[in-house]
N, C-alpha and C. Protein backbone atom coordinates (compact mmCIF):
# COMPACT_ATOMS: atom_id res chain seq x y z
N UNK A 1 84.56 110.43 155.97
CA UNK A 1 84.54 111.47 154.97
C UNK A 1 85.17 110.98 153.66
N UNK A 2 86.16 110.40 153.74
CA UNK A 2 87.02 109.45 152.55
C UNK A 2 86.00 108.94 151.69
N UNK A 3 85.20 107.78 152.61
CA UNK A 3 84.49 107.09 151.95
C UNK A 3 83.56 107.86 151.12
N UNK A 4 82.73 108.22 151.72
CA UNK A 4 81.78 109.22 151.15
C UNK A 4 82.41 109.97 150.29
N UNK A 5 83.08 110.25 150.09
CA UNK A 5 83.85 111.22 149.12
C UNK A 5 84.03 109.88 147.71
N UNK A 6 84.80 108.77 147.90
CA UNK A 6 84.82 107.76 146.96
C UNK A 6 83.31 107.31 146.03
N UNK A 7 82.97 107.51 146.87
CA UNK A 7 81.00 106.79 147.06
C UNK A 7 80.76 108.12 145.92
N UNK A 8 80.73 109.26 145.96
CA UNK A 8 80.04 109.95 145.34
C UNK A 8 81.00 110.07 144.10
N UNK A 9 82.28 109.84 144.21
CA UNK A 9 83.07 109.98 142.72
C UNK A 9 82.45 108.73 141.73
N UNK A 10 82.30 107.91 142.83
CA UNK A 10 82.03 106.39 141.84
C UNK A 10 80.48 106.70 140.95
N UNK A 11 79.55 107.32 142.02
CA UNK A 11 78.43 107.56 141.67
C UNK A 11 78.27 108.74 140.15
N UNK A 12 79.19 110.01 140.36
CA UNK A 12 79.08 110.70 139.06
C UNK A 12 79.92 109.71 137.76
N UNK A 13 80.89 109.16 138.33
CA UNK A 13 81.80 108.42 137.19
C UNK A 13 80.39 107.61 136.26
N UNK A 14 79.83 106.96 136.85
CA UNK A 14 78.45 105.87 136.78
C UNK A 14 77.30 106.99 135.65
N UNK A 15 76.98 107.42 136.36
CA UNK A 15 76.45 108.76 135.80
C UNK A 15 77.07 109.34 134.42
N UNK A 16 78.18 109.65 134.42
CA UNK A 16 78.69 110.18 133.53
C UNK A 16 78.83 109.10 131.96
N UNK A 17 79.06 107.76 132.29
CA UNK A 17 79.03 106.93 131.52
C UNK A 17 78.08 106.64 131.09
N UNK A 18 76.53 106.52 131.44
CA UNK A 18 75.47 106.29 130.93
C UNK A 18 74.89 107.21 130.35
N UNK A 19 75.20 108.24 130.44
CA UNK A 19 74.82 109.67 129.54
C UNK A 19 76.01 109.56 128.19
N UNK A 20 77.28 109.56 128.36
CA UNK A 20 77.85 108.81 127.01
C UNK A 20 77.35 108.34 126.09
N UNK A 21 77.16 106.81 126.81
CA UNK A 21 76.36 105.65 125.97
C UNK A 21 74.91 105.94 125.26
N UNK A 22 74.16 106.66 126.09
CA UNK A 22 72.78 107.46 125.49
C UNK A 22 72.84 108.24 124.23
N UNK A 23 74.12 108.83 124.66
CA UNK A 23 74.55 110.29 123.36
C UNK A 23 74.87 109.28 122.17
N UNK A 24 75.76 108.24 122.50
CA UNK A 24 76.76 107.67 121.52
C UNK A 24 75.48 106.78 120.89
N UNK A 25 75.04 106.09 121.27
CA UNK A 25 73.61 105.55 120.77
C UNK A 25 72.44 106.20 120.04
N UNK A 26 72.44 107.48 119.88
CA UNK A 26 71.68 108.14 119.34
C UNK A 26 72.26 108.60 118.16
N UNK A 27 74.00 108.81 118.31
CA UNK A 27 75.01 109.06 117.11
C UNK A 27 74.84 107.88 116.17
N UNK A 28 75.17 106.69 116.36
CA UNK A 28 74.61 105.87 115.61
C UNK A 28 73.73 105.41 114.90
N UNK A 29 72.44 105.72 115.36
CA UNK A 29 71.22 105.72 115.00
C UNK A 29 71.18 106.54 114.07
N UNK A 30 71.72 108.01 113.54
CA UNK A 30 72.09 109.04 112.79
C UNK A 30 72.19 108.59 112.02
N UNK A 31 72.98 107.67 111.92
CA UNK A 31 74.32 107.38 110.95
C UNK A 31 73.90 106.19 109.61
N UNK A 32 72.59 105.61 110.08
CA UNK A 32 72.01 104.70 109.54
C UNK A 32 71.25 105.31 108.42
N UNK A 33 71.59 105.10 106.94
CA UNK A 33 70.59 105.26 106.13
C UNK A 33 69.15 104.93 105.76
N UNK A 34 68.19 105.81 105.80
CA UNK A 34 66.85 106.40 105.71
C UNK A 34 66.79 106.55 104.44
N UNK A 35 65.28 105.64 103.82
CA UNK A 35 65.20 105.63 102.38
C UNK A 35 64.11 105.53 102.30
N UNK A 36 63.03 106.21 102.18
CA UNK A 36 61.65 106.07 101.94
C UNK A 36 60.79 105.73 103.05
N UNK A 37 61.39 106.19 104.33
CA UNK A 37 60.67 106.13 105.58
C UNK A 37 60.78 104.99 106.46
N UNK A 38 62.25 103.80 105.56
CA UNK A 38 62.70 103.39 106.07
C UNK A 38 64.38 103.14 106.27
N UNK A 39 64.65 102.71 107.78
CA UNK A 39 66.33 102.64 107.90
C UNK A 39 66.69 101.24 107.32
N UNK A 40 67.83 100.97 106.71
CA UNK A 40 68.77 100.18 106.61
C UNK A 40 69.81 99.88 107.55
N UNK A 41 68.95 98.27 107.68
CA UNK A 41 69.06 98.13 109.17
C UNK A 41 70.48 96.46 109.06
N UNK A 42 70.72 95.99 109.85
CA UNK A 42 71.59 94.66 110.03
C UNK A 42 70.85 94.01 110.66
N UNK A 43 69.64 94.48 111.34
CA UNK A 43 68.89 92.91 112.46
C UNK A 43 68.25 91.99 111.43
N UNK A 44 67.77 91.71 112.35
CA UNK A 44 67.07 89.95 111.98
C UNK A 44 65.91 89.84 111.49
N UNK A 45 65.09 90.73 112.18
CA UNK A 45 63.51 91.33 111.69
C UNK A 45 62.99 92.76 112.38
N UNK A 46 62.22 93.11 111.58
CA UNK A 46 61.60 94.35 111.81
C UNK A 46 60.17 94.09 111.06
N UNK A 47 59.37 95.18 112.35
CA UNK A 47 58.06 95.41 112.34
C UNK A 47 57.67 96.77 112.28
N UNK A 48 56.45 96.84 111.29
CA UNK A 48 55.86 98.22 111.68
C UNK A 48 54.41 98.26 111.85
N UNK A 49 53.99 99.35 112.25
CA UNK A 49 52.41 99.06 112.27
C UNK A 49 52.06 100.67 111.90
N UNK A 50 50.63 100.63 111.39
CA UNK A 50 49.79 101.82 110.84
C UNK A 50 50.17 102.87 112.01
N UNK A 51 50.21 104.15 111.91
CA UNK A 51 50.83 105.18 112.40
C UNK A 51 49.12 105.64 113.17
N UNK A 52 49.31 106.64 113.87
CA UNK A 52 47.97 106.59 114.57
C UNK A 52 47.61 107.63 113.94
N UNK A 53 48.06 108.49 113.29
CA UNK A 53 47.14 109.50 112.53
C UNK A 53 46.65 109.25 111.05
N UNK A 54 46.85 108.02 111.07
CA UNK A 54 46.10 107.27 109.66
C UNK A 54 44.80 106.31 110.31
N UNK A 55 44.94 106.49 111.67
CA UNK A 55 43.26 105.41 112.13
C UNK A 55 42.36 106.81 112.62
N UNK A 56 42.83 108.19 112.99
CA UNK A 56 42.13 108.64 113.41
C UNK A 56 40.74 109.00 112.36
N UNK A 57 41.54 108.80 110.91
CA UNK A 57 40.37 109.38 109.83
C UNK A 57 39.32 108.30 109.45
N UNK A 58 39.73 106.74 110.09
CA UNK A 58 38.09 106.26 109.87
C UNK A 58 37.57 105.31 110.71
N UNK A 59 36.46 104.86 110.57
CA UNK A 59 35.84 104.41 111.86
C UNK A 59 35.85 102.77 111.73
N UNK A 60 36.39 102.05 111.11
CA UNK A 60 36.69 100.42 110.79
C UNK A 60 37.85 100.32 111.13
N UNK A 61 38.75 100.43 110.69
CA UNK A 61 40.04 100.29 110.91
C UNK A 61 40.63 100.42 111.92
N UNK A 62 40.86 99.38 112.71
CA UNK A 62 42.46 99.45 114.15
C UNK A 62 43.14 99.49 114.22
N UNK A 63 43.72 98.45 113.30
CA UNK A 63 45.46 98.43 113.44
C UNK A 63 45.62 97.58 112.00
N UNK A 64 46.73 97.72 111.69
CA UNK A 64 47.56 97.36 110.93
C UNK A 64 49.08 96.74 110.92
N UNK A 65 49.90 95.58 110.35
CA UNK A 65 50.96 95.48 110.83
C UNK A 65 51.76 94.61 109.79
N UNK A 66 52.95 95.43 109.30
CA UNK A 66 53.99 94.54 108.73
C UNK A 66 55.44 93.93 109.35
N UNK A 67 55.49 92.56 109.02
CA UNK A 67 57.17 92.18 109.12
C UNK A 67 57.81 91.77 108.39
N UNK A 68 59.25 91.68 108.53
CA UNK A 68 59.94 90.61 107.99
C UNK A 68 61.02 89.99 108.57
N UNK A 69 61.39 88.95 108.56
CA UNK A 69 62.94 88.39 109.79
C UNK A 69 63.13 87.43 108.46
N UNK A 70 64.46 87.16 108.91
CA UNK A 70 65.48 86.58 107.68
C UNK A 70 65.06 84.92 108.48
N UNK A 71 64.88 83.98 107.56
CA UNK A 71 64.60 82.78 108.04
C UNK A 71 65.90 81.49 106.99
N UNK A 72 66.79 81.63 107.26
CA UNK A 72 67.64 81.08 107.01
C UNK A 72 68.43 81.72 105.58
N UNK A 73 69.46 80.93 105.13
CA UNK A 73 70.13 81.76 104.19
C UNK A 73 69.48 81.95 102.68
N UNK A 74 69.35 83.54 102.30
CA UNK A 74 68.49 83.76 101.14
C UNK A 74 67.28 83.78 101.43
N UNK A 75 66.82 83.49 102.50
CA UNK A 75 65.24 83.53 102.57
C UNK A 75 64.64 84.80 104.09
N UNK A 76 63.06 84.77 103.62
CA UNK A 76 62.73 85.87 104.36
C UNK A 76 61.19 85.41 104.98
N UNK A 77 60.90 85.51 105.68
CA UNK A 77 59.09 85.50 105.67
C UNK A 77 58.97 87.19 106.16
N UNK A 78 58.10 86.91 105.01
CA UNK A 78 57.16 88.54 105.29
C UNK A 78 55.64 88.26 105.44
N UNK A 79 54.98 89.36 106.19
CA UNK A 79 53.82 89.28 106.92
C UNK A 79 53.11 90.31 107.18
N UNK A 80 51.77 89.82 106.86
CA UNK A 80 51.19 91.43 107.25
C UNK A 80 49.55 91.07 107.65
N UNK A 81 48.90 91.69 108.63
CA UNK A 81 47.72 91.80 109.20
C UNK A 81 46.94 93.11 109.18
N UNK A 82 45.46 92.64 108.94
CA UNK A 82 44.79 93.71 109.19
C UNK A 82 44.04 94.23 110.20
N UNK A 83 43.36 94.33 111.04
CA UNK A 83 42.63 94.66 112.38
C UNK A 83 41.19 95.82 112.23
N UNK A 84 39.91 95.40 112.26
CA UNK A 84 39.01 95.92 112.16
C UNK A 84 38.80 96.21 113.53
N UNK A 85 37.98 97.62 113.99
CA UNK A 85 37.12 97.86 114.82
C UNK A 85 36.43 96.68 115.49
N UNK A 86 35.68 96.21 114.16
CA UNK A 86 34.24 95.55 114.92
C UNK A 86 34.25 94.44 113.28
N UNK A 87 33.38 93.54 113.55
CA UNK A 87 33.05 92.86 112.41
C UNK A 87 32.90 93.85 111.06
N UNK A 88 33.25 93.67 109.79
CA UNK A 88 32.92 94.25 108.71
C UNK A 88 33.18 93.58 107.70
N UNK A 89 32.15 93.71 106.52
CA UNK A 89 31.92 93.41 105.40
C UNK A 89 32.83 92.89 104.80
N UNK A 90 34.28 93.70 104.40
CA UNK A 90 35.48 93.23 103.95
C UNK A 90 36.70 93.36 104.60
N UNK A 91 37.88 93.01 104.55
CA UNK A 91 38.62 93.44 105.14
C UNK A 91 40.04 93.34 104.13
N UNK A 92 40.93 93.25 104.24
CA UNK A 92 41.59 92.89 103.31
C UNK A 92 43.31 93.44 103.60
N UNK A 93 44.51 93.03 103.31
CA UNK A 93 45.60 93.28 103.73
C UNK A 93 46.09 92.70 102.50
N UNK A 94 47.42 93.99 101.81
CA UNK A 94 48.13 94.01 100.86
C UNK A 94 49.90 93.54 100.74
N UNK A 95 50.50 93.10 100.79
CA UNK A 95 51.96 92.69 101.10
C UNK A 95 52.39 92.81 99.81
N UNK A 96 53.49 93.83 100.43
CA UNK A 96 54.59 93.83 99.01
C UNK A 96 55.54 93.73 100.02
N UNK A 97 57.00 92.99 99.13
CA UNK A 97 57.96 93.09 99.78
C UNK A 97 58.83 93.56 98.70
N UNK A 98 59.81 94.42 99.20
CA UNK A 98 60.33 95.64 98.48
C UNK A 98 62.19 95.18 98.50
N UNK A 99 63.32 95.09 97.40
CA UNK A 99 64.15 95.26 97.64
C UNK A 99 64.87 96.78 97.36
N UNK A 100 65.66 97.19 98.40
CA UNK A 100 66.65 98.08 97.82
C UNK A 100 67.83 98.08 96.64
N UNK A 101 67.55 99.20 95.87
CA UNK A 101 68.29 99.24 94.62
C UNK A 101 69.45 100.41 94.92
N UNK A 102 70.77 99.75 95.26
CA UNK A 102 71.95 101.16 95.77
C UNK A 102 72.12 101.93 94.22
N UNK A 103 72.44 101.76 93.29
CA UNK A 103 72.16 102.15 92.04
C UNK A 103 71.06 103.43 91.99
N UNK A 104 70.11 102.96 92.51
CA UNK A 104 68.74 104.29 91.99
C UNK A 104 68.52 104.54 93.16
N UNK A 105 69.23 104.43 94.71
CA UNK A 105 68.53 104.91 95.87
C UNK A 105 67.24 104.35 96.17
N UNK A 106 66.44 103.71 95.24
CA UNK A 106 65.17 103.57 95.25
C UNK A 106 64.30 101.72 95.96
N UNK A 107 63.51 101.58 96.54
CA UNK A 107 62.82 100.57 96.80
C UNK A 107 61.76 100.05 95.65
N UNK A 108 62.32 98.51 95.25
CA UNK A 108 61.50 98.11 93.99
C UNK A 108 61.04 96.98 94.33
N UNK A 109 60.00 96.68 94.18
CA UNK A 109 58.81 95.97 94.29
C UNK A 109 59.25 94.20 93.74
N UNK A 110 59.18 93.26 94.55
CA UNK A 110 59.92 91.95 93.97
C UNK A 110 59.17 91.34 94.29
N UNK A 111 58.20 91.10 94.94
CA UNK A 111 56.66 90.34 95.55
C UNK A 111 55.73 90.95 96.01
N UNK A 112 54.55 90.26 95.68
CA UNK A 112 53.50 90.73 96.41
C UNK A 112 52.17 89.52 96.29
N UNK A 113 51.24 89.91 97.42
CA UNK A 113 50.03 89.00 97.30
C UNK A 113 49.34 89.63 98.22
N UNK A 114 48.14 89.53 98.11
CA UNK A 114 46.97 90.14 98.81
C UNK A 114 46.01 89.03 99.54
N UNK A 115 45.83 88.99 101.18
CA UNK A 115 44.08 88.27 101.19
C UNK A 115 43.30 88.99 101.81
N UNK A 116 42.39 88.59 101.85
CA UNK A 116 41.26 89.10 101.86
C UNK A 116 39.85 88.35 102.92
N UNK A 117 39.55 88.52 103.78
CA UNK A 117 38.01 88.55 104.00
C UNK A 117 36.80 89.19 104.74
N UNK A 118 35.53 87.99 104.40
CA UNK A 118 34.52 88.86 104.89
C UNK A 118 33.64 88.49 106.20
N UNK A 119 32.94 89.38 106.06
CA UNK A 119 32.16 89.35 107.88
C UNK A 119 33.23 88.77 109.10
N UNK A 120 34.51 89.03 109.09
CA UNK A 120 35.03 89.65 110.17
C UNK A 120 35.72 90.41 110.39
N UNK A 121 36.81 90.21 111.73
CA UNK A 121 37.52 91.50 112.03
C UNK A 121 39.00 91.36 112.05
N UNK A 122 39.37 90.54 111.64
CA UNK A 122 40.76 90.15 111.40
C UNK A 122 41.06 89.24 110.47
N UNK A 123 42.25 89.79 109.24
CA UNK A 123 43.11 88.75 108.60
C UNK A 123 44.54 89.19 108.32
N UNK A 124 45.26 88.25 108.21
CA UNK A 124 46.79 87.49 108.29
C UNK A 124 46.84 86.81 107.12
N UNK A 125 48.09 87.11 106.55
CA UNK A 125 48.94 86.32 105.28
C UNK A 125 50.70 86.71 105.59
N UNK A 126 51.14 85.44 105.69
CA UNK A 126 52.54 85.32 105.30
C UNK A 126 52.97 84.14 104.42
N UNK A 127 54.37 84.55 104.11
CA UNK A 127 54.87 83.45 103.06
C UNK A 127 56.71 84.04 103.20
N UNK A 128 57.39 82.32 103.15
CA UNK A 128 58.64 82.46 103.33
C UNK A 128 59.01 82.59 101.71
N UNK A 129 60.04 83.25 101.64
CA UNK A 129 60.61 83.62 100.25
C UNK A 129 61.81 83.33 99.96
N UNK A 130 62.53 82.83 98.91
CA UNK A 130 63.70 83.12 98.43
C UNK A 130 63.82 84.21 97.72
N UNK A 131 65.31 85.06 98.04
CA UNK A 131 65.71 86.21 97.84
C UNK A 131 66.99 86.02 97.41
N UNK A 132 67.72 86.87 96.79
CA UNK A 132 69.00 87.13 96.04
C UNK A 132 69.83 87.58 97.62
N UNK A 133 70.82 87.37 97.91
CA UNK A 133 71.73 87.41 98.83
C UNK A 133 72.33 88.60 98.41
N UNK A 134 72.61 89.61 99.70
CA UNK A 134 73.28 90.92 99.60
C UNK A 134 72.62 92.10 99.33
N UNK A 135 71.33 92.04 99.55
CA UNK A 135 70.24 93.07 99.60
C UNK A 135 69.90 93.37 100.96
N UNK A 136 69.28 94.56 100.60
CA UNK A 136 68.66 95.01 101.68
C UNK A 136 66.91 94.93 101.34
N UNK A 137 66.24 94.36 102.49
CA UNK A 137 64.28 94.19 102.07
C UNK A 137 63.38 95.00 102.88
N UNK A 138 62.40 95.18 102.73
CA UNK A 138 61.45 95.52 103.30
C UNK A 138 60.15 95.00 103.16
N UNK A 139 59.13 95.39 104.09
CA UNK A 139 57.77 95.06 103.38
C UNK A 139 56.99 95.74 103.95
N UNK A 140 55.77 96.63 102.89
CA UNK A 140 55.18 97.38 103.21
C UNK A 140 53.66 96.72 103.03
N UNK A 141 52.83 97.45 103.60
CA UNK A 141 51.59 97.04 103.63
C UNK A 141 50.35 97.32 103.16
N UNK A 142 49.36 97.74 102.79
CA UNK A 142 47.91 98.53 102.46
C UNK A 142 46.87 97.88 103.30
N UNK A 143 46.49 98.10 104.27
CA UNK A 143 45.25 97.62 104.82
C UNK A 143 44.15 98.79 104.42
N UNK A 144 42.91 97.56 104.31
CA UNK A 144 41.38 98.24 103.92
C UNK A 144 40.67 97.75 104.62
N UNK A 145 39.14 97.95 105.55
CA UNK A 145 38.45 97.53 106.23
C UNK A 145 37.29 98.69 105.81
N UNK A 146 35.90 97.67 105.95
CA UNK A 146 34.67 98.58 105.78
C UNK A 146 33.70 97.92 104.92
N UNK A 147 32.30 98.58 105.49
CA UNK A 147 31.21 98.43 104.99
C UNK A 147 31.05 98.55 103.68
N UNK A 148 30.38 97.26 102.67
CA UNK A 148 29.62 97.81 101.07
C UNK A 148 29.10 98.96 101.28
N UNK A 149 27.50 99.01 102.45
CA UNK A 149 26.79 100.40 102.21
C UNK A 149 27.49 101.69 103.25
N UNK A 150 29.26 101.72 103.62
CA UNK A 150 29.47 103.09 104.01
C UNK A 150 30.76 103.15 102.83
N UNK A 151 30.97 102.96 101.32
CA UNK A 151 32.24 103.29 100.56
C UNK A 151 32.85 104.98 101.16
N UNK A 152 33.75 104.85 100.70
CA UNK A 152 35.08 104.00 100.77
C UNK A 152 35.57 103.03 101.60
N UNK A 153 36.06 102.34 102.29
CA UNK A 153 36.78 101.36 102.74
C UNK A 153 37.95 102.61 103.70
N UNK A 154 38.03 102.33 104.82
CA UNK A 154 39.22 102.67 105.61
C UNK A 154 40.34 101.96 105.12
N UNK A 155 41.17 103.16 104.83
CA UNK A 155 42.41 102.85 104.24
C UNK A 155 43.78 103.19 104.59
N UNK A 156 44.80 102.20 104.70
CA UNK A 156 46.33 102.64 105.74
C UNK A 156 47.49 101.70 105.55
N UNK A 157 48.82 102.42 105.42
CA UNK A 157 49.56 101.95 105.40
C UNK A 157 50.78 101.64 106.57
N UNK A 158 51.19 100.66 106.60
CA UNK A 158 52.57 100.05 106.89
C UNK A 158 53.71 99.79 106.74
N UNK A 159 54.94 100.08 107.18
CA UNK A 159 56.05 99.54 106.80
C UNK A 159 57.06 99.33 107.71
N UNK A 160 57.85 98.51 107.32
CA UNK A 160 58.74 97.95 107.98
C UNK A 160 60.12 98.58 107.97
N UNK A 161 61.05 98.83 108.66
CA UNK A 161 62.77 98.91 108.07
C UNK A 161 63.42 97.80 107.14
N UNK A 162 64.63 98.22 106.50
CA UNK A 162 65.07 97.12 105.80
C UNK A 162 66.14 96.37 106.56
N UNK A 163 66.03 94.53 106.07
CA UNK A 163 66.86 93.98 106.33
C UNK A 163 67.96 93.45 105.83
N UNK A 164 69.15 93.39 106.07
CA UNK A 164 70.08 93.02 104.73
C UNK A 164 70.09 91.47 105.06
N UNK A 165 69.71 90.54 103.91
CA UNK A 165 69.91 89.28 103.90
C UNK A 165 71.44 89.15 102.94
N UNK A 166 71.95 88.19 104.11
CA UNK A 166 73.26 87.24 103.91
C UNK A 166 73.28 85.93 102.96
């Protein structure tokens, strides 16, 4: 009876601590500043991809996807892909990478480049960057996919959280 009695204290104690850690982990997560749909973050890299109620409105477009990870000191590679349905006409993926301004609250635009192609269903562009140390980055995306004879072009965005480079 002892035992069993120990056995089940150990078991709620166990219990009780991982519901803590859940709560206390979610407090934190709170606590992180949110700026334009993204957190300001301390990791290494972050990814985002097109939200699914931006593919439901057209019929080219799959997926979408931005990153960025800190690749040594001052520097960043950012990245972004586009993902067609099926083969199409154009395709094309937009990369900006964005620093935070604590001054204006605001995300400002410090790079960008676009590629682009045709008759298939996938393209990719990255590029490593030097950056000013003690920022926080991001990088957001524009993917387009679609037929000349069905205009407009399926159209969607991406973004990433920010990272603070050291």
């Amino acid at each position: 009876m002892k035992k069993r009695f120990i056995s089940m204290l150990g078991t709620m104690i166990m219990l009780c601590l991982l519901i803590a850690g859940n709560v206390l982990g979610v407090s934190a997560q709170d606590q992180e500043k949110r700026v334009d749909g993204s957190y300001l973050t301390e990791a290494e890299e972050s990814r985002g991809t097109v939200s699914e109620d931006a593919l439901l409105k057209g019929k080219h477009l799959m997926d979408g996807e931005s990153a960025i990870s800190k690749s040594g000191r001052g520097r960043i590679y950012a990245y972004g892909a586009t993902t067609a349905d099926h083969e199409v006409d154009k395709i094309v993926v937009l990369v900006f990478v964005d620093q935070y301004n604590e001054e204006t609250g605001d995300w400002e635009q410090v790079y960008s480049w676009a590629k682009e192609a045709e008759n298939t269903y996938y393209v990719s562009t990255g590029k490593t960057l030097q950056v000013p140390r003690g920022y926080y980055y991001r990088v957001h995306c524009t993917h387009y996919a679609g037929n000349v004879d069905d205009l407009p072009y399926d159209e969607a965005v991406s973004f990433t959280d920010g990272i603070k480079v050291d």
